[in-house]
N, C-alpha and C. Protein backbone atom coordinates (compact mmCIF):
# COMPACT_ATOMS: atom_id res chain seq x y z
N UNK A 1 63.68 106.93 65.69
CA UNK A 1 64.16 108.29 65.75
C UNK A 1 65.30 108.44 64.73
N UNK A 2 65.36 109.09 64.01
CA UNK A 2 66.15 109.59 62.87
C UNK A 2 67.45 110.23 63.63
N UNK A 3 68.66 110.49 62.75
CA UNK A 3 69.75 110.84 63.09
C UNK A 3 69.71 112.46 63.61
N UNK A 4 68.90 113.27 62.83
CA UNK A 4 68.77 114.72 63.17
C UNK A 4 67.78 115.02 64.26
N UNK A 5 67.02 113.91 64.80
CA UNK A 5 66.22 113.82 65.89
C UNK A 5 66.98 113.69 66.96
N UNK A 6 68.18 112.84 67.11
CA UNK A 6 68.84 112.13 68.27
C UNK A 6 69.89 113.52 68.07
N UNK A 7 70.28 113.42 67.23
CA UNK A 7 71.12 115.00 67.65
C UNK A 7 70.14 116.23 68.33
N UNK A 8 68.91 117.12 67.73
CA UNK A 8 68.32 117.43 68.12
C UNK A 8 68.27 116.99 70.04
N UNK A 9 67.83 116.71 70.18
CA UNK A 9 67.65 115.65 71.41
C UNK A 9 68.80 115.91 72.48
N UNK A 10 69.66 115.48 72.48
CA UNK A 10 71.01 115.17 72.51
C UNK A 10 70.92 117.23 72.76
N UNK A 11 71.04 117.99 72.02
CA UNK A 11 71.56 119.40 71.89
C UNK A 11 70.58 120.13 72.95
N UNK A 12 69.17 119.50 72.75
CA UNK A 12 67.90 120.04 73.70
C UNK A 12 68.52 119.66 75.27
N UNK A 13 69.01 118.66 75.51
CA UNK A 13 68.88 118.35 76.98
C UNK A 13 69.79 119.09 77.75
N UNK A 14 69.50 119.22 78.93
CA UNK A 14 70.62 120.24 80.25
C UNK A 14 71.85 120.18 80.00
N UNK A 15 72.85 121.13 80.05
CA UNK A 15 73.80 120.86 80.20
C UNK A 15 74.91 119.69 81.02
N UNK A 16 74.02 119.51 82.25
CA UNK A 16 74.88 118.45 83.04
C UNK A 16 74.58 117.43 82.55
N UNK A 17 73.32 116.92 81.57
CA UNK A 17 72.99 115.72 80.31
C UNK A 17 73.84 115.54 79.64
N UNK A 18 74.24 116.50 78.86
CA UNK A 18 75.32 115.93 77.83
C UNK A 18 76.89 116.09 78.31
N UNK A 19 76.97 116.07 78.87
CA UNK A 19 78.66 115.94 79.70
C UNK A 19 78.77 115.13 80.73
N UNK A 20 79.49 113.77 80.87
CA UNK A 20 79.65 113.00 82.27
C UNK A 20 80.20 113.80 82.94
N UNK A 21 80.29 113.59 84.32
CA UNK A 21 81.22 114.56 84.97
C UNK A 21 82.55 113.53 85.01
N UNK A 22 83.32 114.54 85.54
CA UNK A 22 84.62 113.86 85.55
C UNK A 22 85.33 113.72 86.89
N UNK A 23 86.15 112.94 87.31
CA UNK A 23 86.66 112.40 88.59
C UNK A 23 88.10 113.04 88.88
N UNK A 24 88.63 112.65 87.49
CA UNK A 24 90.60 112.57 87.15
C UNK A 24 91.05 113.34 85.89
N UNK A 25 92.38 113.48 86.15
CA UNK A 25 92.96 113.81 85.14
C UNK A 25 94.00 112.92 84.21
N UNK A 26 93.63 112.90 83.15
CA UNK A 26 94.73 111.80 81.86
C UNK A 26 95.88 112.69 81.77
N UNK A 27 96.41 111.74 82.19
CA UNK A 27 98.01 112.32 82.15
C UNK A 27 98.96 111.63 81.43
N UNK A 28 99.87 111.88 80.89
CA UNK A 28 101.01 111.21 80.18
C UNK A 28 102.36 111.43 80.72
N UNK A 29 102.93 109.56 81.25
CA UNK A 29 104.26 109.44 81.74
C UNK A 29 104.64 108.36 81.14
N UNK A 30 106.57 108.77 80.61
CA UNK A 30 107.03 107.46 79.93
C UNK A 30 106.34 107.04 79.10
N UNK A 31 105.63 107.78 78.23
CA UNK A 31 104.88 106.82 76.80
C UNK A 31 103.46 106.30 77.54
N UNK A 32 103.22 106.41 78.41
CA UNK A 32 101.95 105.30 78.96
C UNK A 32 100.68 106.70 79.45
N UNK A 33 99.45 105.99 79.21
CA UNK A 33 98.83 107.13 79.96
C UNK A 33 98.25 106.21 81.03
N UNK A 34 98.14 107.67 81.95
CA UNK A 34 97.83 107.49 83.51
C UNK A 34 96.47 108.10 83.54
N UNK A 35 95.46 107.98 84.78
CA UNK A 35 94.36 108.86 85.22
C UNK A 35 94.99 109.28 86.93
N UNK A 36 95.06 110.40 87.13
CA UNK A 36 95.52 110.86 88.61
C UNK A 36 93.52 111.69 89.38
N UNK A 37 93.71 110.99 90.07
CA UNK A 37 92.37 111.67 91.40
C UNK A 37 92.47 113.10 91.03
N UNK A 38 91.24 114.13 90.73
CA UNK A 38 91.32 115.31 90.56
C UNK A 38 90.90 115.74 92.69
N UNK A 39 91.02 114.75 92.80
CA UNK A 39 90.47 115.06 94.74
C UNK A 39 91.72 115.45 95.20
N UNK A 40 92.99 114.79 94.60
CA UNK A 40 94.65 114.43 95.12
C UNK A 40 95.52 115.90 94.43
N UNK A 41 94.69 116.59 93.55
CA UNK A 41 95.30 117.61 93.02
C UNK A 41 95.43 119.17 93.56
N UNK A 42 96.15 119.62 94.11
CA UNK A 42 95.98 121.18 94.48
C UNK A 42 95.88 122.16 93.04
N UNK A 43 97.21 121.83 92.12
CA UNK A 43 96.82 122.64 90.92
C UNK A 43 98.08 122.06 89.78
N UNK A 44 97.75 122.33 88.67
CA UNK A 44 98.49 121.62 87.55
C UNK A 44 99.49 123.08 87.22
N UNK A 45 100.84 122.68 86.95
CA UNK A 45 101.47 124.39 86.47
C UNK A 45 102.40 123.41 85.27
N UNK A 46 102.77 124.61 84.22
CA UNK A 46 103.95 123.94 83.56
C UNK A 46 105.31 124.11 84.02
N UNK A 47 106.29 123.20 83.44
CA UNK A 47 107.15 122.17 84.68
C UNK A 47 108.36 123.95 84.19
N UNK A 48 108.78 124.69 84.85
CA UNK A 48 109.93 125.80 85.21
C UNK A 48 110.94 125.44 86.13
N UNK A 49 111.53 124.25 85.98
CA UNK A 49 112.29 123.70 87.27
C UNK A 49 113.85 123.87 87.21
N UNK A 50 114.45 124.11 88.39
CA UNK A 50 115.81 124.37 88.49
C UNK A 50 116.44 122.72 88.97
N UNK A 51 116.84 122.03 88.66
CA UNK A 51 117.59 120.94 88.56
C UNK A 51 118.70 120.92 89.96
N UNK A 52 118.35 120.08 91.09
CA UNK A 52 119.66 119.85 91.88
C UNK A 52 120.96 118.95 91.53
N UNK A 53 121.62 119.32 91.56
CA UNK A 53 122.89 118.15 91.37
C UNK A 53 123.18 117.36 92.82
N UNK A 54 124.02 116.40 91.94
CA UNK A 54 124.13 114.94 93.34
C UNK A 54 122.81 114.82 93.83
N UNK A 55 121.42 114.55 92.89
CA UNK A 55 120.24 113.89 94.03
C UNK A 55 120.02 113.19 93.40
N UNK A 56 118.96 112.38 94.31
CA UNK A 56 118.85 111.06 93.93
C UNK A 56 117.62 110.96 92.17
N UNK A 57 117.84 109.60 91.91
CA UNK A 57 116.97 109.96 90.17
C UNK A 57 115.90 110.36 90.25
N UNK A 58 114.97 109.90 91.16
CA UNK A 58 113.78 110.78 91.20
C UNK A 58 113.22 111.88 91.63
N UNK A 59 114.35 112.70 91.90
CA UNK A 59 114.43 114.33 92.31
C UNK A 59 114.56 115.02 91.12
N UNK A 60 113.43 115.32 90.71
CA UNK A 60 113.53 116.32 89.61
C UNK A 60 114.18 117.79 89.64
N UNK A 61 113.65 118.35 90.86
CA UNK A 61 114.36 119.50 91.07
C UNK A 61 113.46 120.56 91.90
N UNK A 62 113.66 121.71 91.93
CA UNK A 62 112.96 122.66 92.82
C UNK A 62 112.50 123.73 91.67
N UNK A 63 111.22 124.33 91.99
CA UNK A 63 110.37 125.21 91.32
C UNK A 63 109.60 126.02 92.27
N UNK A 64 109.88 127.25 91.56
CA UNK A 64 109.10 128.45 92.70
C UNK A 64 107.53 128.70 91.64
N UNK A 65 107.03 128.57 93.15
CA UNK A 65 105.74 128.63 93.34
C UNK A 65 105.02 130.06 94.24
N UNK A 66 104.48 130.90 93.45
CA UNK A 66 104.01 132.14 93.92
C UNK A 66 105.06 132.66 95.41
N UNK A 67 106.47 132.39 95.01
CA UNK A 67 107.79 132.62 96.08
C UNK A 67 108.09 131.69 96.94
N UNK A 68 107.03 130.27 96.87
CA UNK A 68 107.86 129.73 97.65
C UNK A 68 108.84 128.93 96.86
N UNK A 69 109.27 127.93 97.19
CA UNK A 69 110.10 126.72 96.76
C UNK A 69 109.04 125.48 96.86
N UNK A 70 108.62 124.77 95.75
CA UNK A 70 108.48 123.21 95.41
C UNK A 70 109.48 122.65 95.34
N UNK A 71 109.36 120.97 96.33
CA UNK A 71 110.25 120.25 95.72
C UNK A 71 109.41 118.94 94.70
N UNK A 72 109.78 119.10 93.20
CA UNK A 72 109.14 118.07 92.42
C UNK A 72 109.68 116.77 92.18
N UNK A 73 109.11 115.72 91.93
CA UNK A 73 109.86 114.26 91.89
C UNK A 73 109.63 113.99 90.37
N UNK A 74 110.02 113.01 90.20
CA UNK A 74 109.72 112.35 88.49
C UNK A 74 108.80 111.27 88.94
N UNK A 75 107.78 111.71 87.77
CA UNK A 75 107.10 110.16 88.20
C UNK A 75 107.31 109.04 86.95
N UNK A 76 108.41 109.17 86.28
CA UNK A 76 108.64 108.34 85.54
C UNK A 76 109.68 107.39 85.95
N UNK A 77 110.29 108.00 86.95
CA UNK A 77 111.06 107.05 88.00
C UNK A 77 110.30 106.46 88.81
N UNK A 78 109.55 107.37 89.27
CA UNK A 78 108.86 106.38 90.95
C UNK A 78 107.75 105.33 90.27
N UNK A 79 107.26 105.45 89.06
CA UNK A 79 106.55 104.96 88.48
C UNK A 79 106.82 103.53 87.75
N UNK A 80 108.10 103.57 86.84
CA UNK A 80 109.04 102.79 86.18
C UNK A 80 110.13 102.34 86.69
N UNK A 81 110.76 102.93 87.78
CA UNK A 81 112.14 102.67 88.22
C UNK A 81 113.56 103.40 87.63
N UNK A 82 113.09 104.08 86.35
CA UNK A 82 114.24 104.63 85.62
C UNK A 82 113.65 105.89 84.89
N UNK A 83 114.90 106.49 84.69
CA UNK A 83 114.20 107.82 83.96
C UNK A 83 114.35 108.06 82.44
N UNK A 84 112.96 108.40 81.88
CA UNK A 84 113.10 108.14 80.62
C UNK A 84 113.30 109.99 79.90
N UNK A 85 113.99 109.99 78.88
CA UNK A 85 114.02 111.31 78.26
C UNK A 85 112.59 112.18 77.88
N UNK A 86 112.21 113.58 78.53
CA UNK A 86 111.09 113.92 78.14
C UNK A 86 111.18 114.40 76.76
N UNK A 87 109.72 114.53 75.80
CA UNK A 87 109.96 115.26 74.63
C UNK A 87 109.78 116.47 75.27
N UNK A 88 109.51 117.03 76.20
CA UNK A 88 109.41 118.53 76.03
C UNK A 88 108.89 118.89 77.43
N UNK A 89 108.59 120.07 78.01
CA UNK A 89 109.21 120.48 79.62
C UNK A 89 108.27 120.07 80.27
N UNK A 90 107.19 119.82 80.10
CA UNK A 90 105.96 119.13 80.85
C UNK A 90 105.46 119.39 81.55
N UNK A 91 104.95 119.01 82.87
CA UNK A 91 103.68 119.55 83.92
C UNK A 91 103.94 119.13 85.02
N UNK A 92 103.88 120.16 86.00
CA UNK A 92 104.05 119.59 86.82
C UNK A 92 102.74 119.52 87.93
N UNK A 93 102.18 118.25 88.87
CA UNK A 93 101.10 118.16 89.41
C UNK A 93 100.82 118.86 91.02
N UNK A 94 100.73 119.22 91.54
CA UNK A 94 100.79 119.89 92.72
C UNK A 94 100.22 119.12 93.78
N UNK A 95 100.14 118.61 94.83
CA UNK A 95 99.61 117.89 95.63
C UNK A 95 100.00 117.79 97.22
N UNK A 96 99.03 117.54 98.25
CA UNK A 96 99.88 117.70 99.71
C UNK A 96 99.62 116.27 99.74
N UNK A 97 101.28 115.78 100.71
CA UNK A 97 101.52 114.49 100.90
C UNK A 97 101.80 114.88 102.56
N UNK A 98 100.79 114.54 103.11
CA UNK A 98 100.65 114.74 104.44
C UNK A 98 100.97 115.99 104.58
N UNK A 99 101.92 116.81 105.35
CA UNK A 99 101.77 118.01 105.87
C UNK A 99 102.34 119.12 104.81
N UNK A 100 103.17 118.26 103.75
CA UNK A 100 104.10 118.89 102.80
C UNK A 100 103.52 118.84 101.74
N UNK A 101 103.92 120.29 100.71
CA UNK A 101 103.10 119.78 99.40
C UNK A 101 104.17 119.48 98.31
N UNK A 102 104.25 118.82 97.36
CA UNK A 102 104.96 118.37 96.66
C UNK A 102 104.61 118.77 95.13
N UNK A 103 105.42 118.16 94.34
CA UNK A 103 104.99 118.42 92.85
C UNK A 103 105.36 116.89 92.08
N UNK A 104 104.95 116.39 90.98
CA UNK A 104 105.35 115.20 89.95
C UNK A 104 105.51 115.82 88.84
N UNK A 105 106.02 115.68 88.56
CA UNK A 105 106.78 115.76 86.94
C UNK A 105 106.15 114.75 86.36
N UNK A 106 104.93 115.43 85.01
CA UNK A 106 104.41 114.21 84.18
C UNK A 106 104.98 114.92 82.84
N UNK A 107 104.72 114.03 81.70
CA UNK A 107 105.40 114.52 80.25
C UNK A 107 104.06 115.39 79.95
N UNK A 108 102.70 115.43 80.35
CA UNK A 108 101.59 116.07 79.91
C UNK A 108 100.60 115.53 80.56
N UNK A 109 99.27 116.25 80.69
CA UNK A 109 97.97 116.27 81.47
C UNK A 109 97.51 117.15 80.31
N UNK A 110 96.30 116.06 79.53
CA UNK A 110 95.95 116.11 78.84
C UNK A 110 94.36 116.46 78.96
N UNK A 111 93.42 115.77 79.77
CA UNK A 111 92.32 115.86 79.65
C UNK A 111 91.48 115.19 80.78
N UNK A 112 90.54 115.56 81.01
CA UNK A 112 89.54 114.96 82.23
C UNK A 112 88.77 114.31 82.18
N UNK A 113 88.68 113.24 82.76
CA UNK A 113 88.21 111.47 82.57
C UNK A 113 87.22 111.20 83.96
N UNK A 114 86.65 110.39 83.48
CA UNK A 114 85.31 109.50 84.11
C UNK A 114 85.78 108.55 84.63
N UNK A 115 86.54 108.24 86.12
CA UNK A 115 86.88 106.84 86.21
C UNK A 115 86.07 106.19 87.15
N UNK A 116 85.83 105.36 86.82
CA UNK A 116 84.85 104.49 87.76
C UNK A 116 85.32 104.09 89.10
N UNK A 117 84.59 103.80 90.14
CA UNK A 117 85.03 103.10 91.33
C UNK A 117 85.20 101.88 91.32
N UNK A 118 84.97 101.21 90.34
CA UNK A 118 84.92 99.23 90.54
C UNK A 118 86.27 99.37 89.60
N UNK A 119 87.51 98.99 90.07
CA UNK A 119 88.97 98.75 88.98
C UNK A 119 89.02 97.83 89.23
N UNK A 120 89.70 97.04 87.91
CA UNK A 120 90.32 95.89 88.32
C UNK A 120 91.68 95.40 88.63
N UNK A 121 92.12 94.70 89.36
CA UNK A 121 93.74 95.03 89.53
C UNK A 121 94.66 95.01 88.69
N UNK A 122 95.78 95.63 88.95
CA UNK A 122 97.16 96.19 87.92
C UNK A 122 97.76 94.73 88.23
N UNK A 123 98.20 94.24 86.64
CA UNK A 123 98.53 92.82 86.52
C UNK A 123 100.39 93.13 86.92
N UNK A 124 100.55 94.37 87.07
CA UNK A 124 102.30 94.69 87.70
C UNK A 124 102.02 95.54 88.98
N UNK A 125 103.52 95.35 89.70
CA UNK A 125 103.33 96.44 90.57
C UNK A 125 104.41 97.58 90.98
N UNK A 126 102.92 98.55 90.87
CA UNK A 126 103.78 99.74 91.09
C UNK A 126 103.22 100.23 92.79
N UNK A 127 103.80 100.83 93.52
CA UNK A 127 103.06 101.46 94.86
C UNK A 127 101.71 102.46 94.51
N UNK A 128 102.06 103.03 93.36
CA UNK A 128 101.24 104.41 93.22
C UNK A 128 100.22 103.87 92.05
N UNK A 129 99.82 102.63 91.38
CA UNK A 129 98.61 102.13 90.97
C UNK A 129 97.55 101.36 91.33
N UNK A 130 96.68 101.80 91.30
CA UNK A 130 95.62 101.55 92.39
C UNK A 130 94.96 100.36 91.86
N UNK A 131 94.51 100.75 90.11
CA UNK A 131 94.03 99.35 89.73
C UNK A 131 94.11 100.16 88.34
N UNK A 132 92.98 99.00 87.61
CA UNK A 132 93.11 99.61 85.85
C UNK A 132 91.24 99.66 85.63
N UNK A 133 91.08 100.69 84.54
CA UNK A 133 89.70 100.62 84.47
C UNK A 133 89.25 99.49 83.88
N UNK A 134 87.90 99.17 83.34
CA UNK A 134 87.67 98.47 82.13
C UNK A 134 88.92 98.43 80.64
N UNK A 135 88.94 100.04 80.47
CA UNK A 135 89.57 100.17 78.96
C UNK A 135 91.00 100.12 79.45
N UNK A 136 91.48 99.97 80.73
CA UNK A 136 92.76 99.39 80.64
C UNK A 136 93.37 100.65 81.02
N UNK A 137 93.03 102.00 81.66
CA UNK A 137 93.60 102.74 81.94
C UNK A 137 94.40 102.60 83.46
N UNK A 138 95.48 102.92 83.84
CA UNK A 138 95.84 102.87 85.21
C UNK A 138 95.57 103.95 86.12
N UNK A 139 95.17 104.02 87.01
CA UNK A 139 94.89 104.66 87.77
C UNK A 139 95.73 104.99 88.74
N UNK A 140 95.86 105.94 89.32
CA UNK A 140 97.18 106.20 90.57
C UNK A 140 96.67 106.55 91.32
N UNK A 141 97.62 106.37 92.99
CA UNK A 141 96.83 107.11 93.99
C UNK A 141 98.59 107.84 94.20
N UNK A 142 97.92 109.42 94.53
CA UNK A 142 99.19 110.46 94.30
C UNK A 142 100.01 110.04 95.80
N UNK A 143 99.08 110.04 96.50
CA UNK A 143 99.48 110.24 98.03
C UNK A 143 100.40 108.93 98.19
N UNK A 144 99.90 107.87 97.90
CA UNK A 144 101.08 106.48 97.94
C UNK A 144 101.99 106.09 97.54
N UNK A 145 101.74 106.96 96.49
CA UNK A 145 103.17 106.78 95.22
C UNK A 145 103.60 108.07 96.07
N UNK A 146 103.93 108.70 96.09
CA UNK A 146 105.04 109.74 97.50
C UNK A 146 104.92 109.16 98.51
N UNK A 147 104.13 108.25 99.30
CA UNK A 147 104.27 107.72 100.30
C UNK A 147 105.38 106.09 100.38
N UNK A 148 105.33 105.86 98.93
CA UNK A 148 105.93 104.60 98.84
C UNK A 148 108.04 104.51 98.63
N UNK A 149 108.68 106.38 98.79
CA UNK A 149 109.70 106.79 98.47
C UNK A 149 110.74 105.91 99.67
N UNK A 150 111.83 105.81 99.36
CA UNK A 150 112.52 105.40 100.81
C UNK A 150 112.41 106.45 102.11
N UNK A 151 112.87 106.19 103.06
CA UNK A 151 112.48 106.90 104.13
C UNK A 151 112.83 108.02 104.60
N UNK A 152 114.22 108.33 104.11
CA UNK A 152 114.99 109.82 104.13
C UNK A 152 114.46 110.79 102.79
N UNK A 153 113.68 110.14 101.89
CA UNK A 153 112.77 111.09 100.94
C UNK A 153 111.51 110.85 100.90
N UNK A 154 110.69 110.31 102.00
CA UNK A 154 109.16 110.77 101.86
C UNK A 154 108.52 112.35 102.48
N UNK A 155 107.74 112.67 102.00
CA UNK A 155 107.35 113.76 102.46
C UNK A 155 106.97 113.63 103.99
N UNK A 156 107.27 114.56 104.54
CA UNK A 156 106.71 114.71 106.19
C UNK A 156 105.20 114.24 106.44
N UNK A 157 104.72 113.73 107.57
CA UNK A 157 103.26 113.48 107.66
C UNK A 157 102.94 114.30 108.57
């Protein structure tokens, strides 16, 4: 089959043919990319946040949400341990952690990924990585990484 055949081909077949479906979202924290569960996501917004003073480092701050109040975390803290400078205002992820819904602060959510169910394990540890794909991507689980906070800042269950 010739090159203009396999394209041909390739252009002829169903739409759900030529597109894998996708599971997650590629996200970018601290320089590293992540894949987050698109199952774990309520909705992606860009990051409009009002900053608390005296909280702890991984309190990013509070953001209104169609009137209510979000409270968002960094996940470059809960992720890394420290907080790294963003280039620019970023995204924030929306998600319920048991009864409460929360937000993460990523530097960007970029695009929607195919991740497989067979990972292999994360050669470090973080609470909120689940494993790594083949190509070495990390994977997170949203709910653990907020579940893994000290005990006077996890979300309610």
């Amino acid at each position: 089959m010739t090159r203009l055949e396999r394209r041909a081909a390739r252009l002829a077949a169903p739409l759900d043919a030529q597109r894998p479906p996708v599971n997650a979202l590629l996200l970018q924290v601290a320089g590293e990319a992540y894949a987050a569960p698109l199952a774990q996501l309520l909705e992606i917004l860009p990051a409009n946040l009002t900053a608390l003073p005296r909280t702890a480092p991984h309190v990013a701050g509070l953001q209104v949400v169609r009137g209510e109040l979000l409270g968002v975390l960094r996940a470059d803290v809960l992720l890394t341990g420290r907080p790294h400078p963003p280039a620019r205002p970023g995204r924030v992820l929306v998600t319920a952690a048991g009864a409460a819904t929360c937000g993460l602060l990523v530097d960007d959510a970029t695009d929607l990924v195919w991740v497989d169910d067979e990972l292999q394990p994360a050669p470090f540890h973080s609470p909120g990585v689940t494993g790594l794909t083949a190509a070495g991507l990390a994977v997170l689980d949203l709910h653990r990484l907020l579940h893994a906070l000290p005990a006077p800042w996890r979300p309610a269950p």
